[in-house]
PDB file of N, CA and C in Angstrom:
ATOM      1  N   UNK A   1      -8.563  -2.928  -8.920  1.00  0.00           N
ATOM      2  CA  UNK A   1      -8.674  -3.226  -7.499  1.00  0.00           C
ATOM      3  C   UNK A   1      -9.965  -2.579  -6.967  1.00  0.00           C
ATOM      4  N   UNK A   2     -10.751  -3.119  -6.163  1.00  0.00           N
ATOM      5  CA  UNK A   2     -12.039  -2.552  -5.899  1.00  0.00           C
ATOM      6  C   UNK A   2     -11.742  -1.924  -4.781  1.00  0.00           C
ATOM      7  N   UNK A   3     -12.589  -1.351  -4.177  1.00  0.00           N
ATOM      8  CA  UNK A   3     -12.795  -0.304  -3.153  1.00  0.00           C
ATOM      9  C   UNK A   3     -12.085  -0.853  -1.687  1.00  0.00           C
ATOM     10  N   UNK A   4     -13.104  -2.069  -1.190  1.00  0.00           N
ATOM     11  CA  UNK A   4     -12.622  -2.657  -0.133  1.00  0.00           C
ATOM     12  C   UNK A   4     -10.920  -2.838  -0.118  1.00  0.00           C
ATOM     13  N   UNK A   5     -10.300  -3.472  -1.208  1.00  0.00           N
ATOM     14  CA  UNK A   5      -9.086  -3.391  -1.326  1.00  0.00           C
ATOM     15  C   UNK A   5      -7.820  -2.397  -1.427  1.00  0.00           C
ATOM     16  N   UNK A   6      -8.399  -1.305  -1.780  1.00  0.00           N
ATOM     17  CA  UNK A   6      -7.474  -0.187  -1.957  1.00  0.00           C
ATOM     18  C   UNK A   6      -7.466   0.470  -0.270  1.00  0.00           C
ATOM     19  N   UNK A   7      -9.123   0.031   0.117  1.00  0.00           N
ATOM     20  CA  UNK A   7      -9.019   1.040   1.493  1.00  0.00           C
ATOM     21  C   UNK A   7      -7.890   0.412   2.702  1.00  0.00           C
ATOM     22  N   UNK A   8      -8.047  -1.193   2.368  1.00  0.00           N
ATOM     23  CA  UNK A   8      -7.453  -2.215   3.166  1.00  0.00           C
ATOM     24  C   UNK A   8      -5.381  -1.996   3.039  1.00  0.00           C
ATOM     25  N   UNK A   9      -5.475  -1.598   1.671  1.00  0.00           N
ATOM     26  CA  UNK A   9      -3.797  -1.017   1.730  1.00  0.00           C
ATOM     27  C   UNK A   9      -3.322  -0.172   1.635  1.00  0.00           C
ATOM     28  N   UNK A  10      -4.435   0.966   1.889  1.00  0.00           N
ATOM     29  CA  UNK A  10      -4.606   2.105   2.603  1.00  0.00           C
ATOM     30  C   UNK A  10      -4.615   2.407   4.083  1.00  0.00           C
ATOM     31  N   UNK A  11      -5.152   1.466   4.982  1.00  0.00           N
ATOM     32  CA  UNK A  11      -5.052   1.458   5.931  1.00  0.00           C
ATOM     33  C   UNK A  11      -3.713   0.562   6.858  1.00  0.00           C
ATOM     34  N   UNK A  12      -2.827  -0.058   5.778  1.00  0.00           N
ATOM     35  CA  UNK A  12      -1.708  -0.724   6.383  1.00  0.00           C
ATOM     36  C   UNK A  12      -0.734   0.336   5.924  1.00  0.00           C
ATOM     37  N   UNK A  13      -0.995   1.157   5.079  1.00  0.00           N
ATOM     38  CA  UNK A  13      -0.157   2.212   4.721  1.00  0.00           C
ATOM     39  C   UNK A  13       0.272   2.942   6.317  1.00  0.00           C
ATOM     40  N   UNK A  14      -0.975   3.583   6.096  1.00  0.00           N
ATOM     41  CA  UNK A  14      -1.361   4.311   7.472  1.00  0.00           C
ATOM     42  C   UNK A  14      -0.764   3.863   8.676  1.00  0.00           C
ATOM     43  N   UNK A  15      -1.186   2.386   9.079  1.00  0.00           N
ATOM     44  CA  UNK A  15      -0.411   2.078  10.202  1.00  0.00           C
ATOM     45  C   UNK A  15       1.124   2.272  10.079  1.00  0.00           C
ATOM     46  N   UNK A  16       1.690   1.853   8.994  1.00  0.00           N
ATOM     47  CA  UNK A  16       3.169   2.517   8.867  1.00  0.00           C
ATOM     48  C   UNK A  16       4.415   3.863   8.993  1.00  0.00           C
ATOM     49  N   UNK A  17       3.067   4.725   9.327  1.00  0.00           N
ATOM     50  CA  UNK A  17       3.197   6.049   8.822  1.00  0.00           C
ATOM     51  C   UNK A  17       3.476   6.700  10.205  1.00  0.00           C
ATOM     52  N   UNK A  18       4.816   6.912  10.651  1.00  0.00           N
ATOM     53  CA  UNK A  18       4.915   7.621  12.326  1.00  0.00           C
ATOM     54  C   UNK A  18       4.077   8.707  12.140  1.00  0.00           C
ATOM     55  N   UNK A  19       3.781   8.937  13.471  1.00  0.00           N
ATOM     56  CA  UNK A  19       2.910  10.112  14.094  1.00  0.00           C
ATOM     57  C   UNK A  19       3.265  11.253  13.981  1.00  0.00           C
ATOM     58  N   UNK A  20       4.629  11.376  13.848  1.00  0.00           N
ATOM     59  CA  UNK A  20       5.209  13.443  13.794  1.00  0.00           C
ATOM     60  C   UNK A  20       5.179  12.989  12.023  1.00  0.00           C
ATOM     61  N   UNK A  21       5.239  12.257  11.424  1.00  0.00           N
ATOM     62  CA  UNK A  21       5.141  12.551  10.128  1.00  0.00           C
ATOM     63  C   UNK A  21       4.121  12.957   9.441  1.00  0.00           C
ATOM     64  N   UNK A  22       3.776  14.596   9.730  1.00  0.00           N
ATOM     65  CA  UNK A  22       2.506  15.238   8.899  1.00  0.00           C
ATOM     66  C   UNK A  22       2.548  14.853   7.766  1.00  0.00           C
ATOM     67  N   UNK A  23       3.859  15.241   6.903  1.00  0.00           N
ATOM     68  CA  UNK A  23       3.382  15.031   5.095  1.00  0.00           C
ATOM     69  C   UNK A  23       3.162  13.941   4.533  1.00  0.00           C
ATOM     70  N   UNK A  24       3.647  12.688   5.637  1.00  0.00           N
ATOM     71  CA  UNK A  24       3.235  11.181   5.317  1.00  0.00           C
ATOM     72  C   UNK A  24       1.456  10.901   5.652  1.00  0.00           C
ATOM     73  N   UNK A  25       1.225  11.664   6.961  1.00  0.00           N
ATOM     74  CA  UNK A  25      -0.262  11.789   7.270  1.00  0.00           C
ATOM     75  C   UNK A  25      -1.349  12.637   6.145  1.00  0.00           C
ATOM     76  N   UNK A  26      -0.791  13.530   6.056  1.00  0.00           N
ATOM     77  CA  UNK A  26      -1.394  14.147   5.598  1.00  0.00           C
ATOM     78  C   UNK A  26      -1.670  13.666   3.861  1.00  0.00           C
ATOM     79  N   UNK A  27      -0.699  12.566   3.261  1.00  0.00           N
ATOM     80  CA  UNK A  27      -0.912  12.527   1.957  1.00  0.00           C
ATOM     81  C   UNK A  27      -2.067  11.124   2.180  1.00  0.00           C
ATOM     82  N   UNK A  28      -1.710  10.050   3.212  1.00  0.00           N
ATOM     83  CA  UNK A  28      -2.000   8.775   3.291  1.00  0.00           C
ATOM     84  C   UNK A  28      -3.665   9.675   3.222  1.00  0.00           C
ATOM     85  N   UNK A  29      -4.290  10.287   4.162  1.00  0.00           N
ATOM     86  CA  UNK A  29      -5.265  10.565   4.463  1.00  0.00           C
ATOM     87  C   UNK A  29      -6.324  11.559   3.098  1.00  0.00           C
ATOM     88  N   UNK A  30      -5.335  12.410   2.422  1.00  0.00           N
ATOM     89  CA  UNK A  30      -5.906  12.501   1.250  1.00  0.00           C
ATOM     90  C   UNK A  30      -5.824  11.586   0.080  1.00  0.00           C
ATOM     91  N   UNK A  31      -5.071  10.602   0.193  1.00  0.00           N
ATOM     92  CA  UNK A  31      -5.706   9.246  -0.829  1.00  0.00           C
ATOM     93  C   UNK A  31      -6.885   8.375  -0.212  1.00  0.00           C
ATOM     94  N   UNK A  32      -6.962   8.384   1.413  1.00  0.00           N
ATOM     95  CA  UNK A  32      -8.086   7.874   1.888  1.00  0.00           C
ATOM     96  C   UNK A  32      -9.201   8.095   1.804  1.00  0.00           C
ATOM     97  N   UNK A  33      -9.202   9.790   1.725  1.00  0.00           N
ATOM     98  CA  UNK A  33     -10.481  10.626   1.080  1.00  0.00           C
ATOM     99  C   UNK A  33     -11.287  10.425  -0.164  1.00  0.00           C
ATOM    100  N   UNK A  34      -9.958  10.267  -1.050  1.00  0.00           N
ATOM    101  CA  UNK A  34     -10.379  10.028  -2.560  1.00  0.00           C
ATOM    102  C   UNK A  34     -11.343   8.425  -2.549  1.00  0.00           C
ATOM    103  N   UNK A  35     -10.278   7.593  -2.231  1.00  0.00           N
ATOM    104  CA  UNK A  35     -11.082   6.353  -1.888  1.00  0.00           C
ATOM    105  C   UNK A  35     -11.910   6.039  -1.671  1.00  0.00           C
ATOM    106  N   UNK A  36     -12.209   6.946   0.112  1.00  0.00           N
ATOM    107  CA  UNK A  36     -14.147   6.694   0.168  1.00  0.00           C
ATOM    108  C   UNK A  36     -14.826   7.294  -0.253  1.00  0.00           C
ATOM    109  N   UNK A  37     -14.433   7.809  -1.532  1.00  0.00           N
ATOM    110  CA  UNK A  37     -15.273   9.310  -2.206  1.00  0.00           C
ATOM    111  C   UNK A  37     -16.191   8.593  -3.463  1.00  0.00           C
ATOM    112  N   UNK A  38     -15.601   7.960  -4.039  1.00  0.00           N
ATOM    113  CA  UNK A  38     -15.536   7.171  -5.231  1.00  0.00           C
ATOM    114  C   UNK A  38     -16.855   6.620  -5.680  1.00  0.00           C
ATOM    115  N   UNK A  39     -16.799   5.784  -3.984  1.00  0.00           N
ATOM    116  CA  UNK A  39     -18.380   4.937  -4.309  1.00  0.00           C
ATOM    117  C   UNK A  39     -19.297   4.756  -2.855  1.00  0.00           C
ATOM    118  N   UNK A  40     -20.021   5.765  -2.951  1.00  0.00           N
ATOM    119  CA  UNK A  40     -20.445   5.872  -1.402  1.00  0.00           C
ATOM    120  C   UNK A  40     -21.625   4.143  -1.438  1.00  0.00           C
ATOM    121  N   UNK A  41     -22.284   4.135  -2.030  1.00  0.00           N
ATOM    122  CA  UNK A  41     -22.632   2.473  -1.209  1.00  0.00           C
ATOM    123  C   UNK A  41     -21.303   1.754  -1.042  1.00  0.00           C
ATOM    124  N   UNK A  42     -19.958   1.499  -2.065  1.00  0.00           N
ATOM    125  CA  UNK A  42     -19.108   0.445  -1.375  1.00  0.00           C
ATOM    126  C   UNK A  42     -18.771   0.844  -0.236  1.00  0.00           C
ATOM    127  N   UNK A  43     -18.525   2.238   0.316  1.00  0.00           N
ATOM    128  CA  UNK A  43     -18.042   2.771   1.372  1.00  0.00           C
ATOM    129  C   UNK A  43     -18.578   2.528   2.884  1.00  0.00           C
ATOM    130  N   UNK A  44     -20.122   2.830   2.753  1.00  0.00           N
ATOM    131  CA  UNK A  44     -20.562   2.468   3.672  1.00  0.00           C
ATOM    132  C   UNK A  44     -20.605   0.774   3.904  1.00  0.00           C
ATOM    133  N   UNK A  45     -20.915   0.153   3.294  1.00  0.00           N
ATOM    134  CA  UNK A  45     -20.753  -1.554   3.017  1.00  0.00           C
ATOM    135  C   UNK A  45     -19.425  -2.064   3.899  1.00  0.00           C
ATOM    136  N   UNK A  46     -18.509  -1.300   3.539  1.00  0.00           N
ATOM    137  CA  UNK A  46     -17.195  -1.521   4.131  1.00  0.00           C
ATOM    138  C   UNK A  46     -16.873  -1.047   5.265  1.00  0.00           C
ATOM    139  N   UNK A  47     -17.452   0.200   5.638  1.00  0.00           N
ATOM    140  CA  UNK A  47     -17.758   0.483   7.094  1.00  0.00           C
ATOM    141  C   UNK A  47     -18.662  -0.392   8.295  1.00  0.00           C
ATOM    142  N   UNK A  48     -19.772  -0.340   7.319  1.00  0.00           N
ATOM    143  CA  UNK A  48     -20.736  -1.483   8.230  1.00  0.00           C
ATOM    144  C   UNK A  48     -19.902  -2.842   8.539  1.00  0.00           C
ATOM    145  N   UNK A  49     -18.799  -2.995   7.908  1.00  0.00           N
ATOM    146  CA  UNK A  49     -18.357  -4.652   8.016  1.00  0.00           C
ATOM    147  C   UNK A  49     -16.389  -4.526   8.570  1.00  0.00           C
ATOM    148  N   UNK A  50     -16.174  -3.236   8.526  1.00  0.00           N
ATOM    149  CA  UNK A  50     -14.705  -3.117   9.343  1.00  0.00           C
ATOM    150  C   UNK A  50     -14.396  -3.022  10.683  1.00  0.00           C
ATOM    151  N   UNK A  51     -13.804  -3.648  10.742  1.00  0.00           N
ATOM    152  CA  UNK A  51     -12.810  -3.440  12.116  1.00  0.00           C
ATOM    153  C   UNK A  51     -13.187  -2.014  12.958  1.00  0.00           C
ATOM    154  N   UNK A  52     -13.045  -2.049  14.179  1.00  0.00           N
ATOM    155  CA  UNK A  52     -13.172  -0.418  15.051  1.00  0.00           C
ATOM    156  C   UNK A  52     -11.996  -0.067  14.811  1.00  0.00           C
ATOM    157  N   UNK A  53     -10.758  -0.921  14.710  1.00  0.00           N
ATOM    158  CA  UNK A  53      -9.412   0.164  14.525  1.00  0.00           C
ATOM    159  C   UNK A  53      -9.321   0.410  13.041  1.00  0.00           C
ATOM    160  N   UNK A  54      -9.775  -0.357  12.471  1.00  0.00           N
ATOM    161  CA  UNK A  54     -10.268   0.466  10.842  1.00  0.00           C
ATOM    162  C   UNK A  54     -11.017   1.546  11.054  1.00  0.00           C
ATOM    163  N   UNK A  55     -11.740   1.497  11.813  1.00  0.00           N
ATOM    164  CA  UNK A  55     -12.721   3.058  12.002  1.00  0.00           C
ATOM    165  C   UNK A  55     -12.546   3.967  12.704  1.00  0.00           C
ATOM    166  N   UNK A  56     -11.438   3.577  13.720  1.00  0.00           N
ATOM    167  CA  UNK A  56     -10.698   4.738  14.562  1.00  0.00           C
ATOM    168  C   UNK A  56      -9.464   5.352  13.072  1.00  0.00           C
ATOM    169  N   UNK A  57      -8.835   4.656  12.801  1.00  0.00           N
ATOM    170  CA  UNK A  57      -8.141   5.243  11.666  1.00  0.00           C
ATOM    171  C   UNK A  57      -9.244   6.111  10.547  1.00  0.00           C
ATOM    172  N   UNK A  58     -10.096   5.377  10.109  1.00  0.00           N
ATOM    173  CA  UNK A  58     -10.877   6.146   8.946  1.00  0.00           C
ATOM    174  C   UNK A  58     -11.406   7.564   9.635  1.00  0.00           C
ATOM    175  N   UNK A  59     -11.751   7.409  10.582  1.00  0.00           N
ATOM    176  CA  UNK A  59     -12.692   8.276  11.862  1.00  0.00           C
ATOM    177  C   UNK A  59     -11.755  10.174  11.077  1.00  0.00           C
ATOM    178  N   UNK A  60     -10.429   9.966  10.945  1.00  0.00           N
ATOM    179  CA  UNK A  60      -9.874  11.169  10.821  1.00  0.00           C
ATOM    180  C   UNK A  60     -10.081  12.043   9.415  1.00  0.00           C
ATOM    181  N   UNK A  61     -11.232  10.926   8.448  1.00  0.00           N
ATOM    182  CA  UNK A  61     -10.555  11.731   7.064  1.00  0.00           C
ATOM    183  C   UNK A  61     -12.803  11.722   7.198  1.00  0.00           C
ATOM    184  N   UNK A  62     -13.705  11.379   7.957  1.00  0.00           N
ATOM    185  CA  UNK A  62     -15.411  11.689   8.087  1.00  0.00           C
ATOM    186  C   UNK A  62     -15.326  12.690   7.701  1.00  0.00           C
ATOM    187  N   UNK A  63     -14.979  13.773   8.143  1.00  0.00           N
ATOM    188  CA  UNK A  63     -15.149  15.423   7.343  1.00  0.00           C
ATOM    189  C   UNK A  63     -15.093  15.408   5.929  1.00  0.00           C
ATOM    190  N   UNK A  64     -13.394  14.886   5.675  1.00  0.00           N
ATOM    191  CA  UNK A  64     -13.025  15.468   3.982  1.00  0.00           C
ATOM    192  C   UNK A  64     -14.368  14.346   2.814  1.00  0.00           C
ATOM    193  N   UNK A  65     -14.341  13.303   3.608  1.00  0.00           N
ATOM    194  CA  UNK A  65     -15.449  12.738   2.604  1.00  0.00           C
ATOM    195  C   UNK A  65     -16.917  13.288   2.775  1.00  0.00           C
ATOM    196  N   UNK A  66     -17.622  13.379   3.897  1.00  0.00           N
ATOM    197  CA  UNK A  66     -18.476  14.156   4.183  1.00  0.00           C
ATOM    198  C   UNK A  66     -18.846  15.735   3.015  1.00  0.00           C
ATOM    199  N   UNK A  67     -17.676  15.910   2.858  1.00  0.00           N
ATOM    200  CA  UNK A  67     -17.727  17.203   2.231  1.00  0.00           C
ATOM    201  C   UNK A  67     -17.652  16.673   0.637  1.00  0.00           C
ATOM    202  N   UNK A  68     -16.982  15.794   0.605  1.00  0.00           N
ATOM    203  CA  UNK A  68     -16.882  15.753  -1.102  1.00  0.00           C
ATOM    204  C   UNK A  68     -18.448  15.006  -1.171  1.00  0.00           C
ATOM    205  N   UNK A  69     -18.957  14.310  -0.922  1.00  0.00           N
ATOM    206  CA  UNK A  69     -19.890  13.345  -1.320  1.00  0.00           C
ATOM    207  C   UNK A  69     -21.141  13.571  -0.451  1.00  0.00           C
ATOM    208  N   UNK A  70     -21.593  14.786   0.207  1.00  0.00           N
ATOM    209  CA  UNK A  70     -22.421  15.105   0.119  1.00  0.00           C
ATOM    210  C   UNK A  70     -23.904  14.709   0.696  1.00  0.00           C
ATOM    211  N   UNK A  71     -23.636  13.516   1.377  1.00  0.00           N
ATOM    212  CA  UNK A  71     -24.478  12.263   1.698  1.00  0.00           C
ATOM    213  C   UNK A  71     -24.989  12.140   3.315  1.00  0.00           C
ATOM    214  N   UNK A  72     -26.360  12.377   3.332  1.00  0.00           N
ATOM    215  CA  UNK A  72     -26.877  12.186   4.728  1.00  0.00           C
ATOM    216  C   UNK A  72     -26.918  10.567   4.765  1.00  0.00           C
ATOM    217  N   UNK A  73     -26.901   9.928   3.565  1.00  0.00           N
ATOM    218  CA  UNK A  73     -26.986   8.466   4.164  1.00  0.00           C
ATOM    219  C   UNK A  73     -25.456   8.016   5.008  1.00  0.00           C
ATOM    220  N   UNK A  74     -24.610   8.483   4.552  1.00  0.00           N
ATOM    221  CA  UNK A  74     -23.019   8.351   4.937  1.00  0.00           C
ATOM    222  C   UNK A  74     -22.856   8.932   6.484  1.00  0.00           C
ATOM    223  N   UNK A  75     -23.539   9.543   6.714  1.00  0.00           N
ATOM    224  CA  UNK A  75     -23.624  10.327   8.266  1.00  0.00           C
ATOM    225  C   UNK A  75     -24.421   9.389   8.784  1.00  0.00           C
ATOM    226  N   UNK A  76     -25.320   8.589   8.339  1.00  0.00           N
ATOM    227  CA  UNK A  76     -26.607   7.965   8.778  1.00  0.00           C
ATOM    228  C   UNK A  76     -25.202   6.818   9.444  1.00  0.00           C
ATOM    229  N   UNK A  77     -24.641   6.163   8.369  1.00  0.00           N
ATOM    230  CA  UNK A  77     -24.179   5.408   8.998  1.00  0.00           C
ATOM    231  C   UNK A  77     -23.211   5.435   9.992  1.00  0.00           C
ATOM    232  N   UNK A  78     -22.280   6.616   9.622  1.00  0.00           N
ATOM    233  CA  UNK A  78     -21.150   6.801  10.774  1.00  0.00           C
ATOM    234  C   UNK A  78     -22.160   6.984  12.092  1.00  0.00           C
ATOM    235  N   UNK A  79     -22.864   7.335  12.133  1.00  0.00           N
ATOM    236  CA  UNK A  79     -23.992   7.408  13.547  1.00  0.00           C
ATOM    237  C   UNK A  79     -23.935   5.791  13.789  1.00  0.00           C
ATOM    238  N   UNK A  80     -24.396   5.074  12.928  1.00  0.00           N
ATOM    239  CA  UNK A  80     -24.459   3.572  13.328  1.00  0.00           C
ATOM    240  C   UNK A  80     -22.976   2.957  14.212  1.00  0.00           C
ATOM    241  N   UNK A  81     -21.855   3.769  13.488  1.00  0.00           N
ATOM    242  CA  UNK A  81     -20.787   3.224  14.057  1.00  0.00           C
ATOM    243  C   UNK A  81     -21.155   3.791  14.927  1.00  0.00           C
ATOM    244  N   UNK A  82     -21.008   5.178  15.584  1.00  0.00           N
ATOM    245  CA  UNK A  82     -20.651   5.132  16.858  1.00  0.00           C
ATOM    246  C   UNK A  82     -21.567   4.414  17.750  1.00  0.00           C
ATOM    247  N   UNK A  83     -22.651   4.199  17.519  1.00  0.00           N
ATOM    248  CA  UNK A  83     -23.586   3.100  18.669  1.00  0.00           C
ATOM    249  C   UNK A  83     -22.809   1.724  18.398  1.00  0.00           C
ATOM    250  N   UNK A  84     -22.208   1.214  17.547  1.00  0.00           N
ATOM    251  CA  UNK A  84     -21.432   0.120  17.866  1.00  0.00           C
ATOM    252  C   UNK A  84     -20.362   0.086  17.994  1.00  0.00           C
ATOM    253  N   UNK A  85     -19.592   1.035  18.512  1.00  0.00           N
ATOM    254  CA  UNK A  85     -18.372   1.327  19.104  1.00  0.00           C
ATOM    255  C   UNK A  85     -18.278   2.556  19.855  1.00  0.00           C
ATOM    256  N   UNK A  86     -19.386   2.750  21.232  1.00  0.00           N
ATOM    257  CA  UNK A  86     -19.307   3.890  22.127  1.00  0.00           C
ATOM    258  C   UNK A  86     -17.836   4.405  22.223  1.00  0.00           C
ATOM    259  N   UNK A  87     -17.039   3.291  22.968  1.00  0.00           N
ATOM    260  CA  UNK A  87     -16.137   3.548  23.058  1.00  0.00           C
ATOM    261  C   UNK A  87     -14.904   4.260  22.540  1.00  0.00           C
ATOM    262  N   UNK A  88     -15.328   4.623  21.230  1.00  0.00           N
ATOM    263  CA  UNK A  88     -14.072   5.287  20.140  1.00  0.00           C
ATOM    264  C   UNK A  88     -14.596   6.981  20.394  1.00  0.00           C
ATOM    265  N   UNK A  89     -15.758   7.081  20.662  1.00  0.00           N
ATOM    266  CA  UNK A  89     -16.328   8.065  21.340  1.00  0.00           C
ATOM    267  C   UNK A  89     -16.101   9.244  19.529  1.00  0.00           C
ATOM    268  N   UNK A  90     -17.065   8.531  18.861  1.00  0.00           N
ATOM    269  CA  UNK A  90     -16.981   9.200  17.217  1.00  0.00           C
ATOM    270  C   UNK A  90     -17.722  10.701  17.179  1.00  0.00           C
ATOM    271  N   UNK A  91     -18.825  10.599  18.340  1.00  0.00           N
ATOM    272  CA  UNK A  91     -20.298  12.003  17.901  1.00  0.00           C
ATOM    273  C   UNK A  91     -19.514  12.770  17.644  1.00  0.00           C
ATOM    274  N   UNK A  92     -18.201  13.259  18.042  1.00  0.00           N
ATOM    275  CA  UNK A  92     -17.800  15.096  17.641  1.00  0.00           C
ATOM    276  C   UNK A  92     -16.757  14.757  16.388  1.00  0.00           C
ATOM    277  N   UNK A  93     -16.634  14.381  16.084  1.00  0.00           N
ATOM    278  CA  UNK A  93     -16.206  13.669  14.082  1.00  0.00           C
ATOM    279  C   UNK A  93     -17.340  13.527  13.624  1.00  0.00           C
ATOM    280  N   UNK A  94     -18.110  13.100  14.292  1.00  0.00           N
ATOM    281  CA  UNK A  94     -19.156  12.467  12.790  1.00  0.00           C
ATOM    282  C   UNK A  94     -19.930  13.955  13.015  1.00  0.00           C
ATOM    283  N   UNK A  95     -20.285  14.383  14.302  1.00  0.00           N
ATOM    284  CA  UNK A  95     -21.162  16.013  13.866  1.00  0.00           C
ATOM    285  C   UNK A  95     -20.593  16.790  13.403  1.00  0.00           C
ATOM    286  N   UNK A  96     -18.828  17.053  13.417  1.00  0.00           N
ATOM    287  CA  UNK A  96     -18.604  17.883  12.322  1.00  0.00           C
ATOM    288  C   UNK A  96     -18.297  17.715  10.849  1.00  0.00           C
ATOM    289  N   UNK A  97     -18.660  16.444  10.544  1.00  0.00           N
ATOM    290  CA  UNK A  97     -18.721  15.380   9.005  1.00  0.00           C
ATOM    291  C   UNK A  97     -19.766  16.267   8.803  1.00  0.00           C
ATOM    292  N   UNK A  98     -21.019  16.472   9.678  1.00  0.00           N
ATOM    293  CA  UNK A  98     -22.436  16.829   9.228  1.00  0.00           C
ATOM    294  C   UNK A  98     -22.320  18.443   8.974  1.00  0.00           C
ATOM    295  N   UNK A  99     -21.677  18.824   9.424  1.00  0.00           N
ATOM    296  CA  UNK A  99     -21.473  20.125   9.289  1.00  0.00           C
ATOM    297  C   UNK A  99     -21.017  20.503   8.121  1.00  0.00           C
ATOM    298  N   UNK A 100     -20.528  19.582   7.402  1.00  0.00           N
ATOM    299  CA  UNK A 100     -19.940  19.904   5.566  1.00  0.00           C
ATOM    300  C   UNK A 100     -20.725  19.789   4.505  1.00  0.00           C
ATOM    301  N   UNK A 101     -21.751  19.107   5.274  1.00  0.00           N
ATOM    302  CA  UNK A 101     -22.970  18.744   4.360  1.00  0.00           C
ATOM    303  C   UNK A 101     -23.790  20.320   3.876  1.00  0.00           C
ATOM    304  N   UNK A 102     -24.135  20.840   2.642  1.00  0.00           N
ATOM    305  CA  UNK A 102     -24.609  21.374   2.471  1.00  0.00           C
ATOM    306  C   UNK A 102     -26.453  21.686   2.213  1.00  0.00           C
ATOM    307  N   UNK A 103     -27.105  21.583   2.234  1.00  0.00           N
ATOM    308  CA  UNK A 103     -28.906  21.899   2.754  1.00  0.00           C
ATOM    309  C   UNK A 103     -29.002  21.108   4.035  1.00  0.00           C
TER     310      UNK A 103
END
């Protein structure tokens, strides 16, 4: 299953998953991590081309990937999202994504 696909039933997972349920959140969101960890061009590819409520959902796990993968291009783009979705109001997620980045 490629990337786009795992994230896509990953993210219907997610919608399934009530809100007081931390250990359901908390696991959905560390398989989400792993996911966009994997292959940072499919990742961004799939960002540039998802849904805003795909990216309000993804919006919560910018740090843990940020940190595994290391990537100013991956920040480059979550910046792109938030200019095309002011409204989700991303800068204080995506600046502390940047903050995991190491140099």
């Amino acid at each position: 299953m490629n990337i786009s696909n795992q994230i896509k039933e990953n993210l219907e997972q997610r919608r399934s998953i009530h809100e007081e349920d931390d250990f359901g959140l908390e696991r959905n969101w560390a398989e989400l991590t792993n996911i966009l960890s994997m292959n940072e061009d499919e990742t961004i590819n799939y960002l540039k081309n998802c849904s805003k409520e795909d990216v309000l959902l993804i919006s919560s796990v910018f740090d843990d990937v940020s940190e595994k993968i290391q990537s100013r291009k991956f920040i480059s783009c979550l910046r792109e999202l938030d200019k095309k979705f002011p409204d989700l109001k991303l800068t204080f997620f995506i600046d502390d994504a940047e903050g995991y980045i190491k140099n």
